[in-house]
Protein backbone atom coordinates (compact mmCIF):
# COMPACT_ATOMS: atom_id res chain seq x y z
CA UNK A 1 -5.05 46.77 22.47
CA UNK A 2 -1.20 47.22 22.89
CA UNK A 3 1.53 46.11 20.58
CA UNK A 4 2.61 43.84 23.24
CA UNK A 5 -0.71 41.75 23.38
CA UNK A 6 -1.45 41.57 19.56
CA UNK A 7 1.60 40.11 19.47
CA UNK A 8 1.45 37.84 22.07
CA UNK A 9 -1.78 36.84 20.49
CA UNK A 10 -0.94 36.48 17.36
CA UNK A 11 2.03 33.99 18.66
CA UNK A 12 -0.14 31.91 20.42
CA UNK A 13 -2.38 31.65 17.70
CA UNK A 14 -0.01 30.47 15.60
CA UNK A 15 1.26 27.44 17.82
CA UNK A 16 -2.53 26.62 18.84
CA UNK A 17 -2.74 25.91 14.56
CA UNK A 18 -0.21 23.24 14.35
CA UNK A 19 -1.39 20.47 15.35
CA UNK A 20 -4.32 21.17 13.34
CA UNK A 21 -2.25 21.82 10.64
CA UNK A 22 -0.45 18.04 11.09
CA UNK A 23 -3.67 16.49 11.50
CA UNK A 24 -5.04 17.83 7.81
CA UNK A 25 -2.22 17.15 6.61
CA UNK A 26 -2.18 13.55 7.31
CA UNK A 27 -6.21 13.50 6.39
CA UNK A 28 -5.19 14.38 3.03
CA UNK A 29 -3.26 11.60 2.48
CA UNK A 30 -6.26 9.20 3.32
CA UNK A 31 -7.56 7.42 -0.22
CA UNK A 32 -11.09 6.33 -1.52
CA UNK A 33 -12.04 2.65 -0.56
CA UNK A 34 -10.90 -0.21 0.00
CA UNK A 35 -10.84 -2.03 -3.49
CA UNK A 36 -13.68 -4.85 -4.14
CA UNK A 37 -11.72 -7.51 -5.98
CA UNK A 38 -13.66 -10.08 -7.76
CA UNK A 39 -12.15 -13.04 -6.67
CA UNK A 40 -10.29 -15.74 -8.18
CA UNK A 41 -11.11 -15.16 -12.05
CA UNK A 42 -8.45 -14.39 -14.18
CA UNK A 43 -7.95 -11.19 -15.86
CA UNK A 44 -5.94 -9.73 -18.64
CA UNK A 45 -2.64 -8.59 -17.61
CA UNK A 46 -2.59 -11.63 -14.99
CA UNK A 47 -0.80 -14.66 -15.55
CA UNK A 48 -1.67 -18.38 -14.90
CA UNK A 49 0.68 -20.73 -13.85
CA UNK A 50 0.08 -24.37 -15.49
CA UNK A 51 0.97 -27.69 -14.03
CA UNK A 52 0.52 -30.88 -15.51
CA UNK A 53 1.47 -33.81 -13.85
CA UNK A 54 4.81 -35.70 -15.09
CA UNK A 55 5.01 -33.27 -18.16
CA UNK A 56 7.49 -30.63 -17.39
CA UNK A 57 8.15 -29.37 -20.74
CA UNK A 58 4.83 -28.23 -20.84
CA UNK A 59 4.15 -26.29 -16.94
CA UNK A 60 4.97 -23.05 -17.26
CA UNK A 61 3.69 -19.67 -16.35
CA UNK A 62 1.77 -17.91 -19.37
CA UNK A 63 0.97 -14.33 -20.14
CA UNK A 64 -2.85 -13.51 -20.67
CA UNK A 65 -3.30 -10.93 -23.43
CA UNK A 66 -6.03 -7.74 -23.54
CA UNK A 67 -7.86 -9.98 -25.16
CA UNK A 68 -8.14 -12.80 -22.27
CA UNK A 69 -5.96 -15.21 -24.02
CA UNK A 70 -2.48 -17.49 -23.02
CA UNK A 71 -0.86 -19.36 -25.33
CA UNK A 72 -0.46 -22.73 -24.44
CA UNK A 73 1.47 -25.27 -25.13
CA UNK A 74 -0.14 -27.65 -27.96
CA UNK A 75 -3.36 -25.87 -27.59
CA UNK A 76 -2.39 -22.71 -29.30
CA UNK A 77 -4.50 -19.20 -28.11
CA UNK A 78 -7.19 -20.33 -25.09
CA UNK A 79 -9.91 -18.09 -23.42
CA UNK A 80 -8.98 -18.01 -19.72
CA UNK A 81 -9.89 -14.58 -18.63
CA UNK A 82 -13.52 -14.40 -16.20
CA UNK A 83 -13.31 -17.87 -16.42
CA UNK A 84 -14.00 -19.65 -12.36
CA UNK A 85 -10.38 -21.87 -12.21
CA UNK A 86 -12.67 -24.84 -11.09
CA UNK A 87 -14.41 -24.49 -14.94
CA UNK A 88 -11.02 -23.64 -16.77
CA UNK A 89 -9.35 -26.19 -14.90
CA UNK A 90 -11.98 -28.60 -15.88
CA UNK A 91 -11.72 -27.46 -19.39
CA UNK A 92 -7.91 -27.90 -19.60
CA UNK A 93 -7.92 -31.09 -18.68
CA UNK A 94 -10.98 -31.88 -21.51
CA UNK A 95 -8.57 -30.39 -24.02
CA UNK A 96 -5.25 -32.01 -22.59
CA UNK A 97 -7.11 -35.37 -22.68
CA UNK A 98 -6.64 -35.38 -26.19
CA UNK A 99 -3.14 -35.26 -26.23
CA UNK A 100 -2.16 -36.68 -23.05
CA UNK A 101 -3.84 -40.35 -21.23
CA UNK A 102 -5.48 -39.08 -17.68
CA UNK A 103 -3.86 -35.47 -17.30
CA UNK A 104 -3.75 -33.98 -14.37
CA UNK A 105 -4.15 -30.33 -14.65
CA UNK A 106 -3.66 -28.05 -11.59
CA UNK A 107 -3.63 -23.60 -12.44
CA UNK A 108 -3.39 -21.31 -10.52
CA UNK A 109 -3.36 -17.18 -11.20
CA UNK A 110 -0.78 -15.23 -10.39
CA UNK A 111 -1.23 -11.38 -10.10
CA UNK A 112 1.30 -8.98 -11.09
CA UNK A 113 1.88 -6.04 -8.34
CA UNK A 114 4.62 -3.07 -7.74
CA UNK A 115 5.74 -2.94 -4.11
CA UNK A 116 7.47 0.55 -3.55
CA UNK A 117 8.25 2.70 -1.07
CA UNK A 118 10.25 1.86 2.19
CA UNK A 119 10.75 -2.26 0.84
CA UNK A 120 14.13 -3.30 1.00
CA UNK A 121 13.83 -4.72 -3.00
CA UNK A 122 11.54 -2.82 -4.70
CA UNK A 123 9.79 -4.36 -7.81
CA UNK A 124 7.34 -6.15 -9.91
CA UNK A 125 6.49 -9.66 -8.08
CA UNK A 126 4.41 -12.27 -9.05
CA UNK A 127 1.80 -12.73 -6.23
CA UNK A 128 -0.74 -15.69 -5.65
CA UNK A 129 -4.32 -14.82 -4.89
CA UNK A 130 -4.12 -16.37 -1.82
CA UNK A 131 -1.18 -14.00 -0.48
CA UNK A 132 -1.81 -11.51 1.41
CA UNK A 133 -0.06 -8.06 1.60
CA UNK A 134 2.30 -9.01 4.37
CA UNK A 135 3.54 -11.87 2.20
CA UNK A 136 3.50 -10.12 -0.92
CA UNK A 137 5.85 -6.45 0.96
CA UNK A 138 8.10 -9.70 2.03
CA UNK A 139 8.58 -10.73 -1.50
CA UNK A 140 10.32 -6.59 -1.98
CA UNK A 141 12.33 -8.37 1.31
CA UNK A 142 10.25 -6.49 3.70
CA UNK A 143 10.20 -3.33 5.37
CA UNK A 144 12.75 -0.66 5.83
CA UNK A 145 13.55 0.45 9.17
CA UNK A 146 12.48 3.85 8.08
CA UNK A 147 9.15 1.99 6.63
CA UNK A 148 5.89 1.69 8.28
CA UNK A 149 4.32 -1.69 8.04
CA UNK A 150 1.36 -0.51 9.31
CA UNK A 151 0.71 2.27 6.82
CA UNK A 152 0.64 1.05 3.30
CA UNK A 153 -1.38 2.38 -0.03
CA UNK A 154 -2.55 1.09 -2.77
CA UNK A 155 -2.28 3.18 -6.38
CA UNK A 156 -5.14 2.17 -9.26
CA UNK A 157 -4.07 3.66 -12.45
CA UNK A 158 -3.47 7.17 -10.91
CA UNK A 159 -5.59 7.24 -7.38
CA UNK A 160 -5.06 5.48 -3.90
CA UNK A 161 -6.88 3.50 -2.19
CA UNK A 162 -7.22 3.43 1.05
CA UNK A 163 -5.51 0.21 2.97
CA UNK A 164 -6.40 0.74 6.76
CA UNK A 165 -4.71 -0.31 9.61
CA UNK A 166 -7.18 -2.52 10.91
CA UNK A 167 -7.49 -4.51 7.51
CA UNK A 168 -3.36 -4.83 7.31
CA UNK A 169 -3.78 -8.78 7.57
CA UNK A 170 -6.78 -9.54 5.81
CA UNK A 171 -6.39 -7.69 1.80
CA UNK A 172 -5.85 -10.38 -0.42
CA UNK A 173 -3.73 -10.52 -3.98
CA UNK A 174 -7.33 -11.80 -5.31
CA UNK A 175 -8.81 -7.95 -4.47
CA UNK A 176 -5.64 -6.34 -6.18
CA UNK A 177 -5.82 -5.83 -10.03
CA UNK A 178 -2.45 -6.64 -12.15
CA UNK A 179 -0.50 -3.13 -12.26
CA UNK A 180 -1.42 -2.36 -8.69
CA UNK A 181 1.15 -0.88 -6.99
CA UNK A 182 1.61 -1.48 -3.27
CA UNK A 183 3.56 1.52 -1.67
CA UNK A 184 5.04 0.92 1.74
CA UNK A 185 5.34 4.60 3.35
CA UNK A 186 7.61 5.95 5.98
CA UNK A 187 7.33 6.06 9.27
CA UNK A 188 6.38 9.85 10.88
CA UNK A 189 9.54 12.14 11.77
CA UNK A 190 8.57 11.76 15.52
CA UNK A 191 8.75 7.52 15.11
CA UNK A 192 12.14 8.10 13.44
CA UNK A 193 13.92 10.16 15.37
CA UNK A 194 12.12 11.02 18.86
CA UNK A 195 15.29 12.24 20.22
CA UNK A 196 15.54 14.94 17.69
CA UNK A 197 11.79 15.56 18.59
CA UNK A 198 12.04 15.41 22.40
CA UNK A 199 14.98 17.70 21.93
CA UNK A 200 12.71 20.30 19.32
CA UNK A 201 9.91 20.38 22.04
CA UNK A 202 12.72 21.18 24.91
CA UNK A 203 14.08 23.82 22.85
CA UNK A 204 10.34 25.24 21.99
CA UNK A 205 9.68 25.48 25.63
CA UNK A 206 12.95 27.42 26.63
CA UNK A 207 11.70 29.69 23.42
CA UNK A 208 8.22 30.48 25.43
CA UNK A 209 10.10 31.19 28.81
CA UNK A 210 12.68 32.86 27.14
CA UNK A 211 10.43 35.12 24.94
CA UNK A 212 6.24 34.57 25.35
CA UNK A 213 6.87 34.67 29.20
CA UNK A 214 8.46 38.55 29.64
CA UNK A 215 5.78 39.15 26.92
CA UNK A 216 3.13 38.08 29.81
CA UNK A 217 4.86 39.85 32.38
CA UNK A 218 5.17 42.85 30.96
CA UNK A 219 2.12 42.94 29.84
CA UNK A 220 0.93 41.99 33.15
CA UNK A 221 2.92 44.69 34.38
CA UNK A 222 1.85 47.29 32.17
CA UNK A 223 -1.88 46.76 33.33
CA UNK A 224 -0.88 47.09 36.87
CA UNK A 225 0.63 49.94 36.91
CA UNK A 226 -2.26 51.29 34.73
């Protein structure tokens, strides 16, 4: 084999590898699962958001502690965390009702999740259960325009989790966990600039016919006049 066609070989080899190359790479930024959230129970590091009817002074948004407890106004340290809201609700009310004629108790949880990335404010925001992500990257005031709305991931104490495209609309806060972080990544080089792309793949092809191509003719050349 001549010095001519190992190289020619080798070239080719190495552009037939690239888009193999982009393709792994992009596979290795896939994560694990899609989290299974547990619904609508509170959890440590949450907080729940109290309303009671014609008593300002006493809605407010409360903490809950490691150990599952907010502190709440008149009734000190209360249980709420694994607790189904219909059944803490329920029990508010029971305990307000000695303080208060006919309360009217409404909670709600409110999760707390990091939106990074390619968001316009990134942040810690305070995100119903009933939000989804959309709602919750528009809270960071949205997407950048170098940002792809369509490719998002989820970090878990350390590891991703994977947030496909086809499930952009439908992930809930209620399957997030307090101390999620929801990073909003960029868009590919090609989506950002495909001029500077179109013009690369111009200037690849004037490469081949101005340097693979005499390569093939004189090697094409060489075995004709052999």
């Amino acid at each position: 084999m001549t010095l001519h066609l190992r190289t020619l070989l080798l070239l080719l080899a190495v552009l037939a590898s690239l888009p193999a190359g982009l393709a792994a790479q992009r596979g290795g930024d896939t994560a694990e699962a899609r989290p299974a959230g547990s619904g609508a129970l509170p959890r440590p590091g949450d907080r729940i958001a109290l309303k009671i009817w014609n008593e300002p002074e006493m809605s407010d948004t409360f903490n809950i502690s490691e150990r599952g407890e907010a502190i709440l106004p008149k009734l000190g340290a209360v249980h709420v965390a694994s607790l189904p809201l219909v059944q803490l609700q329920d029990s508010l009310r029971r305990a307000y009702a000695v303080y208060l004629r006919n309360p009217s108790v409404e909670i709600s949880v409110l999760r707390r999740i990091a939106v990074q990335g390619e968001v316009r404010q990134p942040g810690i925001y305070l995100a119903d259960l009933t939000m989804g992500i959309p709602e919750i990257v528009a809270r960071a005031g949205g997407v950048t325009e170098a940002g792809n709305p369509r490719n998002i991931v989820i970090v878990r104490e350390g590891r991703r989790i994977r947030y496909g495209r086809e499930t952009s609309d439908s992930l809930l806060a209620s399957e997030l966990q307090s101390g999620d972080q929801i990073f909003v990544r960029p868009r590919s080089a090609l989506a950002r600039n495909p001029v500077a792309w179109i013009g690369g793949a111009i200037g690849l092809v004037g490469t081949f016919r101005a340097v693979v191509w005499p390569l093939i003719e004189d090697i094409i050349g060489s075995d004709e006049e052999g």
